[in-house]
Protein backbone atom coordinates (compact mmCIF):
# COMPACT_ATOMS: atom_id res chain seq x y z
CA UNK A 1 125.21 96.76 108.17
CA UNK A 2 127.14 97.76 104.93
CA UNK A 3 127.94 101.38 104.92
CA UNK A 4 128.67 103.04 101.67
CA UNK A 5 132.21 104.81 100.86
CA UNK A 6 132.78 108.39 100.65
CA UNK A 7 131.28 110.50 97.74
CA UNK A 8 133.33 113.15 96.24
CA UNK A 9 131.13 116.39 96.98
CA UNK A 10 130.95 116.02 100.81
CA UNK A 11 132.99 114.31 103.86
CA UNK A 12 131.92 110.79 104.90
CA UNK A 13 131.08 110.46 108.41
CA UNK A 14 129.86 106.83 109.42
CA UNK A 15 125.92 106.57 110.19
CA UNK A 16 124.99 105.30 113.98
CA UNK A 17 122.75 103.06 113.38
CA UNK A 18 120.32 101.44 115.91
CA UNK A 19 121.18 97.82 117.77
CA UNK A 20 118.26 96.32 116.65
CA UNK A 21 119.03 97.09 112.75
CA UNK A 22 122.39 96.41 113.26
CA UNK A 23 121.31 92.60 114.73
CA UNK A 24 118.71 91.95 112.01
CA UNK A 25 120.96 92.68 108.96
CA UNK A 26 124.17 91.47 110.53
CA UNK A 27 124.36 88.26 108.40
CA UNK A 28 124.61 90.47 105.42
CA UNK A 29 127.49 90.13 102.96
CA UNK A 30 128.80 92.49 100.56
CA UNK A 31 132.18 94.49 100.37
CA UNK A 32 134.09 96.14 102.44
CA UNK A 33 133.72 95.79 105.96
CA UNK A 34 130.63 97.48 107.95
CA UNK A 35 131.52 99.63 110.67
CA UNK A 36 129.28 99.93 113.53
CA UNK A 37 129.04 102.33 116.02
CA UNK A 38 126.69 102.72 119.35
CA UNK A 39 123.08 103.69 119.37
CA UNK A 40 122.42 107.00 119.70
CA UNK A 41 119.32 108.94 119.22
CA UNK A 42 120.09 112.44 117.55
CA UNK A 43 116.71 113.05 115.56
CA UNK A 44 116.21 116.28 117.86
CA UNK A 45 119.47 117.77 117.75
CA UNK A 46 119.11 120.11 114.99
CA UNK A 47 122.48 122.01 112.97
CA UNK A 48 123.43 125.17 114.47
CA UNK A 49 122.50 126.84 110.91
CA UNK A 50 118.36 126.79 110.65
CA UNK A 51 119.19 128.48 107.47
CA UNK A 52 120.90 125.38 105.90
CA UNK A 53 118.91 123.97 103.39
CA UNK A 54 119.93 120.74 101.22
CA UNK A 55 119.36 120.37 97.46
CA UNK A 56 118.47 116.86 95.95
CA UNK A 57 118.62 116.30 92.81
CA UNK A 58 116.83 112.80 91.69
CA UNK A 59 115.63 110.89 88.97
CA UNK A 60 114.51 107.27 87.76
CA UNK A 61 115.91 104.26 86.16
CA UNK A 62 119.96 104.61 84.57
CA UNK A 63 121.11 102.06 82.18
CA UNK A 64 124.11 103.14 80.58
CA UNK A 65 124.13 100.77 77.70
CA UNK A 66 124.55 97.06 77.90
CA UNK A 67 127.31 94.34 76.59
CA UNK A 68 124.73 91.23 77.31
CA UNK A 69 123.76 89.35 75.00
CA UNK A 70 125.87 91.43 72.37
CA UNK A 71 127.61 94.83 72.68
CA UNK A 72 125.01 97.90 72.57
CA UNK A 73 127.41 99.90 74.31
CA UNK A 74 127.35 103.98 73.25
CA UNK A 75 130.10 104.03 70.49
CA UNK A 76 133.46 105.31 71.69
CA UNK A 77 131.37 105.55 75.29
CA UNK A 78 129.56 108.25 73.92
CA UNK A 79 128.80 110.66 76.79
CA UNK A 80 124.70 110.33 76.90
CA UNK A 81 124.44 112.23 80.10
CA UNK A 82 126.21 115.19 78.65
CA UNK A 83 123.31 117.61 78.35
CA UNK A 84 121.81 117.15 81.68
CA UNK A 85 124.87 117.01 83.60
CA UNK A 86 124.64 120.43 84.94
CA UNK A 87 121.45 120.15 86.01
CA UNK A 88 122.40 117.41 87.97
CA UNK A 89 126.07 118.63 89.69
CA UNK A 90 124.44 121.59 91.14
CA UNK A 91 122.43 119.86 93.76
CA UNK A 92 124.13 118.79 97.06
CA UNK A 93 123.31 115.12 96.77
CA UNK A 94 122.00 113.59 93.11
CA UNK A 95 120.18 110.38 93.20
CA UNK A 96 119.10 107.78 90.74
CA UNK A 97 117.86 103.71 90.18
CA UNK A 98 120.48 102.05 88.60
CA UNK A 99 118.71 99.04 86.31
CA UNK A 100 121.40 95.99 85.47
CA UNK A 101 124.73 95.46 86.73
CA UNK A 102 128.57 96.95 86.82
CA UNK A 103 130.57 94.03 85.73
CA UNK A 104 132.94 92.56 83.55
CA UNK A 105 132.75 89.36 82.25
CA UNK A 106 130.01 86.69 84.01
CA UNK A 107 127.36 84.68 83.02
CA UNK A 108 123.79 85.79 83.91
CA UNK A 109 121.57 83.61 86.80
CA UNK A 110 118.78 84.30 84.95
CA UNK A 111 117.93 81.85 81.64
CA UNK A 112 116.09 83.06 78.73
CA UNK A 113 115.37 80.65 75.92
CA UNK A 114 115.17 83.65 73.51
CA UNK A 115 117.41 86.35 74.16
CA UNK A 116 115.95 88.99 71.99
CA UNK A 117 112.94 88.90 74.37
CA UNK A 118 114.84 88.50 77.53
CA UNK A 119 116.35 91.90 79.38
CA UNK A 120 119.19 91.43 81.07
CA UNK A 121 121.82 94.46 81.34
CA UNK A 122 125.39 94.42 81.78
CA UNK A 123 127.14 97.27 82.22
CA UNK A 124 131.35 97.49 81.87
CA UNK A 125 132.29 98.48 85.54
CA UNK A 126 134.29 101.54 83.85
CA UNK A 127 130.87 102.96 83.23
CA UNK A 128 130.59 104.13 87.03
CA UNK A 129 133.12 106.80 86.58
CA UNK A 130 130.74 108.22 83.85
CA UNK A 131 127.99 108.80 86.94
CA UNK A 132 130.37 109.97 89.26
CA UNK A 133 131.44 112.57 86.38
CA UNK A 134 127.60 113.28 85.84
CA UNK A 135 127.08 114.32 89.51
CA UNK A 136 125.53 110.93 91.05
CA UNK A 137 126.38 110.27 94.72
CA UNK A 138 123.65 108.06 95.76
CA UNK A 139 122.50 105.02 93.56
CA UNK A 140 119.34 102.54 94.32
CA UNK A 141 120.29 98.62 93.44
CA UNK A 142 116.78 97.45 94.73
CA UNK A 143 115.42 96.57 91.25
CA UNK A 144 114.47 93.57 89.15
CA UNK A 145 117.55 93.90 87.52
CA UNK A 146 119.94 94.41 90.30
CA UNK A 147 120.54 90.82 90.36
CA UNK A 148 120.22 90.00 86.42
CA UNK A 149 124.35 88.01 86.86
CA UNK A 150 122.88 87.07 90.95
CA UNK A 151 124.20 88.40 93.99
CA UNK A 152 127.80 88.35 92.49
CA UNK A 153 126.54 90.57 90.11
CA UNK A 154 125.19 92.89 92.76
CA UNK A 155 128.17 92.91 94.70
CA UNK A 156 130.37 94.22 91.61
CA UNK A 157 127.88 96.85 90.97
CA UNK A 158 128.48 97.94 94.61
CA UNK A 159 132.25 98.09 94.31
CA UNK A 160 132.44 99.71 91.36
CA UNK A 161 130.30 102.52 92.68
CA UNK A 162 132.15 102.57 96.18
CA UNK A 163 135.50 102.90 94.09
CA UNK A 164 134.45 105.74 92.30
CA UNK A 165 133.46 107.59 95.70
CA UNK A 166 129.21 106.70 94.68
CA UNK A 167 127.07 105.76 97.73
CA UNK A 168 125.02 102.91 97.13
CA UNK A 169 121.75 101.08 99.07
CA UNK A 170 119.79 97.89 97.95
CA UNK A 171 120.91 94.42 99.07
CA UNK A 172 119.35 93.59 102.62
CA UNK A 173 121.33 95.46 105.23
CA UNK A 174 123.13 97.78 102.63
CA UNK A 175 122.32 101.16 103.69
CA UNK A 176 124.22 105.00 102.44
CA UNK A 177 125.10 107.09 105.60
CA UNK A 178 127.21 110.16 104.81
CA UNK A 179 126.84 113.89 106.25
CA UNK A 180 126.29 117.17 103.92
CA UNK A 181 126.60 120.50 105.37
CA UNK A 182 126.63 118.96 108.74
CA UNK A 183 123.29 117.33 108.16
CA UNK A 184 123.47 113.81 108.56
CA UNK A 185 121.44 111.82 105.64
CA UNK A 186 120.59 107.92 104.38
CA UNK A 187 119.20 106.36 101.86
CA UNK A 188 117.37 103.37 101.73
CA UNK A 189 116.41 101.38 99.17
CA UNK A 190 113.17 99.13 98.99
CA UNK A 191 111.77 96.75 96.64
CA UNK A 192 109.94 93.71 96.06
CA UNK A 193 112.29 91.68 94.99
CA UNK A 194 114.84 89.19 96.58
CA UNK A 195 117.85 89.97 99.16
CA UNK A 196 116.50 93.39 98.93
CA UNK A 197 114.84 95.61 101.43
CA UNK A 198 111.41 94.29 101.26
CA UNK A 199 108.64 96.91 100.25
CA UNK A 200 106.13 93.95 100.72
CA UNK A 201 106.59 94.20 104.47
CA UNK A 202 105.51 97.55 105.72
CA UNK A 203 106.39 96.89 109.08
CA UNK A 204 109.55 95.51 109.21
CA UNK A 205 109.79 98.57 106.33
CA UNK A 206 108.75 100.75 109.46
CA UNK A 207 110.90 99.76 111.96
CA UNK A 208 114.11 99.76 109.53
CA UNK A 209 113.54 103.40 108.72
CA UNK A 210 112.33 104.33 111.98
CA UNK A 211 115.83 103.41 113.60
CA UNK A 212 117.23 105.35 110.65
CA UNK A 213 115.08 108.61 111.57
CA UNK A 214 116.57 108.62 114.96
CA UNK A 215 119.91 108.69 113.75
CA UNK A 216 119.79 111.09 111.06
CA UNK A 217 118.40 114.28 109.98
CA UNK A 218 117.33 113.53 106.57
CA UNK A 219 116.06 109.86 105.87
CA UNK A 220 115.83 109.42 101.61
CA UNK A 221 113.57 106.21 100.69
CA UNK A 222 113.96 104.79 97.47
CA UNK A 223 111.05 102.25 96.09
CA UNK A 224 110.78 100.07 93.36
CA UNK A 225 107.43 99.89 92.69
CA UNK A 226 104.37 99.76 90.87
CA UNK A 227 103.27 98.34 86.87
CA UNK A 228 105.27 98.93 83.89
CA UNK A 229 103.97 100.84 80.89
CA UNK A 230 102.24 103.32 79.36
CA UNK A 231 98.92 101.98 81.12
CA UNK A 232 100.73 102.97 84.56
CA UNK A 233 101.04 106.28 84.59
CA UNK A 234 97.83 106.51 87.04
CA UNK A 235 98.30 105.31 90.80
CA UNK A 236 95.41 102.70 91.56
CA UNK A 237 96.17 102.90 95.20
CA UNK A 238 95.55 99.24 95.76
CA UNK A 239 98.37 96.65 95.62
CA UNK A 240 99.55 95.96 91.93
CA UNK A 241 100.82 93.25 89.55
CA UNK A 242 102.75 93.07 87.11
CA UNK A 243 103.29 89.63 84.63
CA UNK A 244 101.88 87.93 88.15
CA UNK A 245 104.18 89.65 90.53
CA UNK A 246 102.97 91.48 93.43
CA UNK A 247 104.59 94.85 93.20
CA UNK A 248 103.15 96.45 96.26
CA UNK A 249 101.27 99.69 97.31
CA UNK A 250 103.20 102.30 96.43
CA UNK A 251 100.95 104.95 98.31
CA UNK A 252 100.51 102.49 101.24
CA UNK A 253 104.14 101.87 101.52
CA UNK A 254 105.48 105.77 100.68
CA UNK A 255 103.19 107.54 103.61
CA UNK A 256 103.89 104.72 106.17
CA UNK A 257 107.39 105.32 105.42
CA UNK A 258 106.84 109.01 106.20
CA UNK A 259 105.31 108.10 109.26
CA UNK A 260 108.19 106.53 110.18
CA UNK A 261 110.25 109.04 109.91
CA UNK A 262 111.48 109.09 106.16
CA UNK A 263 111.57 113.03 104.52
CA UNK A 264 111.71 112.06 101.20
CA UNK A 265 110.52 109.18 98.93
CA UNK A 266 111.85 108.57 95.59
CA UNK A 267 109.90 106.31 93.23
CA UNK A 268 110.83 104.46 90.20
CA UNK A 269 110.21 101.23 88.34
CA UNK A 270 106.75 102.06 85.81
CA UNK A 271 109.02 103.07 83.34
CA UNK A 272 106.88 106.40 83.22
CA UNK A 273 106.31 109.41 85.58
CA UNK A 274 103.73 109.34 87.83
CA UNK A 275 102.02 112.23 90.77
CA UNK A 276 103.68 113.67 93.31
CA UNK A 277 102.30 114.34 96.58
CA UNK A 278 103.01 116.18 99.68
CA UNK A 279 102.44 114.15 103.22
CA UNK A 280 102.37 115.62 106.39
CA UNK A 281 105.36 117.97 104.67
CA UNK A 282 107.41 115.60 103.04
CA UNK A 283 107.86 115.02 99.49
CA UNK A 284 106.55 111.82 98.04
CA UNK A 285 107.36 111.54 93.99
CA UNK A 286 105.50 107.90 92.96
CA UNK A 287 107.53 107.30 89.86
CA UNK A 288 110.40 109.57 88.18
CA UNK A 289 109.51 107.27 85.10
CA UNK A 290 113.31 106.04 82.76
CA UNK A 291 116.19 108.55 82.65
CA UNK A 292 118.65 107.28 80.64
CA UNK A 293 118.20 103.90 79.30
CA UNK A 294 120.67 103.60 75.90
CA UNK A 295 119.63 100.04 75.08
CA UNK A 296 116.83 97.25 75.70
CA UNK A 297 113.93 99.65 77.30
CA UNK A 298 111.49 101.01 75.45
CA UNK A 299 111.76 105.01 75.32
CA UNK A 300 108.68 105.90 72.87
CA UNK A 301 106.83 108.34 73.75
CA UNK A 302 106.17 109.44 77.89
CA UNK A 303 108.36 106.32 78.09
CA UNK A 304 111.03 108.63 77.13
CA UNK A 305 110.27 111.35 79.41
CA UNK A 306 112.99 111.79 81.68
CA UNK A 307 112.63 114.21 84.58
CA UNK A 308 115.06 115.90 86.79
CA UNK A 309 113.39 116.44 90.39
CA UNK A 310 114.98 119.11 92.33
CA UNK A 311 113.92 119.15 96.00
CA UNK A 312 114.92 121.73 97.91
CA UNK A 313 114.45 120.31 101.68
CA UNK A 314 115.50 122.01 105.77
CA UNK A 315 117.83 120.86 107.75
CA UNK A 316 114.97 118.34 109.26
CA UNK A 317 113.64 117.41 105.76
CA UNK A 318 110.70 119.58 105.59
CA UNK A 319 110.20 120.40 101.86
CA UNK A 320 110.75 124.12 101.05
CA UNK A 321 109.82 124.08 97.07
CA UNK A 322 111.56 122.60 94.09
CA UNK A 323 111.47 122.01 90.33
CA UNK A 324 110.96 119.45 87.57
CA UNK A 325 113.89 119.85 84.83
CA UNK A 326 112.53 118.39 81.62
CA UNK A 327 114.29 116.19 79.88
CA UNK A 328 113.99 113.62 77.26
CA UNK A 329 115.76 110.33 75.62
CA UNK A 330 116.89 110.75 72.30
CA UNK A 331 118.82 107.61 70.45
CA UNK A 332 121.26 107.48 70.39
CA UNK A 333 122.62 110.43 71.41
CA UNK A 334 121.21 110.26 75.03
CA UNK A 335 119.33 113.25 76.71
CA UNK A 336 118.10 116.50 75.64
CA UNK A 337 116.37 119.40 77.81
CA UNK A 338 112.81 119.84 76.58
CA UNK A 339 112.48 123.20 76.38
CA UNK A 340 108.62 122.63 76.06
CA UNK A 341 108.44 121.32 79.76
CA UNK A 342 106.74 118.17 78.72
CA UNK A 343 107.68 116.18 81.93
CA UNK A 344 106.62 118.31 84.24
CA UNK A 345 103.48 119.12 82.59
CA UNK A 346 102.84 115.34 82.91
CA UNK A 347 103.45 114.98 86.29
CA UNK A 348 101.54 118.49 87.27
CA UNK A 349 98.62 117.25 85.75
CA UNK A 350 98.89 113.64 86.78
CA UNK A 351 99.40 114.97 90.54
CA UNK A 352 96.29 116.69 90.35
CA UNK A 353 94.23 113.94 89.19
CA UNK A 354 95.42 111.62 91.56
CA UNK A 355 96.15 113.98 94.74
CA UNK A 356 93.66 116.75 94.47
CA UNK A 357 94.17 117.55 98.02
CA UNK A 358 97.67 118.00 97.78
CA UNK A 359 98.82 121.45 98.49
CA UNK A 360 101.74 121.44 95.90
CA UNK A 361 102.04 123.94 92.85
CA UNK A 362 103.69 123.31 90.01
CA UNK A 363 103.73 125.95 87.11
CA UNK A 364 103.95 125.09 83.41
CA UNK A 365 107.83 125.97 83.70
CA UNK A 366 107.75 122.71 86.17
CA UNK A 367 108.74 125.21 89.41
CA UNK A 368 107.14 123.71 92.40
CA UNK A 369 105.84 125.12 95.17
CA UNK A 370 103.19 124.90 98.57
CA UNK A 371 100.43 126.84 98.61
CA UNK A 372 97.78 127.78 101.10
CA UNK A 373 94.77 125.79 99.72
CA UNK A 374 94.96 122.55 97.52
CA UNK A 375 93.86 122.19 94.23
CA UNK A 376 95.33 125.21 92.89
CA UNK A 377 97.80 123.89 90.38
CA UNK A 378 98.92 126.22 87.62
CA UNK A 379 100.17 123.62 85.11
CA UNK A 380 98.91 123.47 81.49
CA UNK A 381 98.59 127.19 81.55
């Protein structure tokens, strides 16, 4: 098991993670050496506080700018996260999906005959202080471009961000442990793709976060999931493809990891924002849609949307309330708060349509709350 290295806004304190995880991903390489430490189940052992609550701030898919196939790097590495920076220090633990690779230098595993067509992102490894100075302390590399320059691509990504003090969860048996407030907390990150944690197979899915649960207080689940595009802004809860790949059921796979034992899940991957829902009191976000993507991703349109979820979640990870800071890509100076609350409009009124069950209020100024009965959203008002 690879355990992340400390972030800079809390004190690291090494995860105990269960035997049987600890077996199952021991053949795992990446840097730094994992350490392990007994089983022990601490799942009912609550913080003395009951008032503590923890603040997460999260959004979707980062790429910083790209030097692959030719430089489209931010000019004088323009700040693009400026704007939205404060939003995103003032949470206790800020989390996005970062698309591409930290790296310098290296040749790319995959082969494109026509490189205008072909996405592949390269980041300079420099580029990780820029997140750290942004407020990130928790990064996803389970994507379809984690692994754009292969595994040794990967692995730089991961010790760049362990350098600059960013916890980090993707590769099979890569998992972020750290403690905040006294609340322990991991992240796990999921996705259909190779070497990762595998998405596709809810139950080995299951018992991976399960051992997590009983470990920790708060379990975060990351998923890439889903289709791409402006056609995918509605969940078909069925499996879905995309270009013939099987990119799983993201409902299926988000409430069985509740089940589990998981308090939040954090989706990403359509490219656009999709419903939120809340599950047997957890907080289940299907897509938080591109964030801030300089170079090689569409942004037109809700494609540009790029929302700021606050979660405001109990010592156990019970969601209290939130909000949805709206923000939006603008080349090439990066991101802007929309004052208009466009993103949050979006996903108020796509969490309706798709969850009109859910008990979850969100107002037109993107606060988010629980209410007594479902179906009373106040969005679009």
């Amino acid at each position: 098991m690879l355990l992340s290295q400390p972030i800079k806004k809390h004190v690291y304190v090494p995860g105990y993670f269960a035997c049987v995880l600890v077996l199952a991903l021991a053949a795992c390489s990446g840097p730094g050496p994992a350490r392990l430490e007994p089983v022990e189940t601490r799942r009912t052992e609550k913080p003395s506080d009951s008032a503590i609550q923890i603040q997460i701030a999260a959004v979707g898919d980062i790429m910083l700018g790209t030097d692959f196939p030719k430089d489209s790097l931010p000019p004088d590495d323009l700040n693009i996260l400026a704007k939205v920076t404060p939003a995103l220090r003032q949470a206790d633990i800020t989390f996005g999906n970062l698309e591409g690779v930290l790296l310098d230098g290296g040749e790319p595993v995959k082969k494109c005959q026509n490189l205008s067509s072909c996405y592949l992102f390269r980041s300079p490894t420099r580029y990780a202080k820029n997140l750290l100075d942004a407020g990130f302390d928790v990064m996803s590399l389970a994507n379809n471009h984690a692994r754009d320059f292969g595994e040794a691509g990967r692995s730089s990504s991961m010790q760049a961000l362990s350098a600059a003090g960013i916890h980090h969860s993707g590769r099979l048996g890569d998992v972020a442990s750290w403690q905040v407030k006294g609340v322990r907390v991991a992240m796990i990150a999921f996705s259909p793709f190779g070497n990762s944690h595998d998405m596709l197979d809810i139950p080995r899915a299951v018992e991976l976060v399960t051992e997590l649960a009983k470990s920790h207080e708060i379990v975060m689940v990351s998923m890439h999931a889903g289709g791409e595009g402006l056609e995918a802004t509605r969940l078909p809860f069925a499996t879905e493809f995309y270009k013939g790949e099987d990119r799983g059921d993201s409902v299926k796979f988000a409430r069985a990891m509740i089940d589990a034992g998981a308090d939040l899940v954090l989706g990403h991957g359509p490219h656009v924002p999709r419903a939120m829902e809340l599950y047997k009191g957890r907080l289940i976000a299907y897509s938080l849609g591109n964030f801030c993507t300089y170079w090689g991703i569409s942004v037109a349109g809700i494609k540009g949307l790029a929302p700021i979820l606050i979660a405001n979640l109990g010592p156990n990870g019970a969601f209290l309330g939130g909000s949805i800071v709206s923000a939006r890509q603008e080349r090439p100076d990066g991101l802007v708060v929309d004052e208009r609350h466009t993103a949050a409009r979006l996903i108020a009124r796509l969490t309706r349509e798709d969850f009109p069950d859910t008990p979850l209020l969100v107002d037109a100024a993107g606060n988010i709350s629980i209410g007594t009965k479902p179906n009373h959203h106040k969005a679009d008002k």
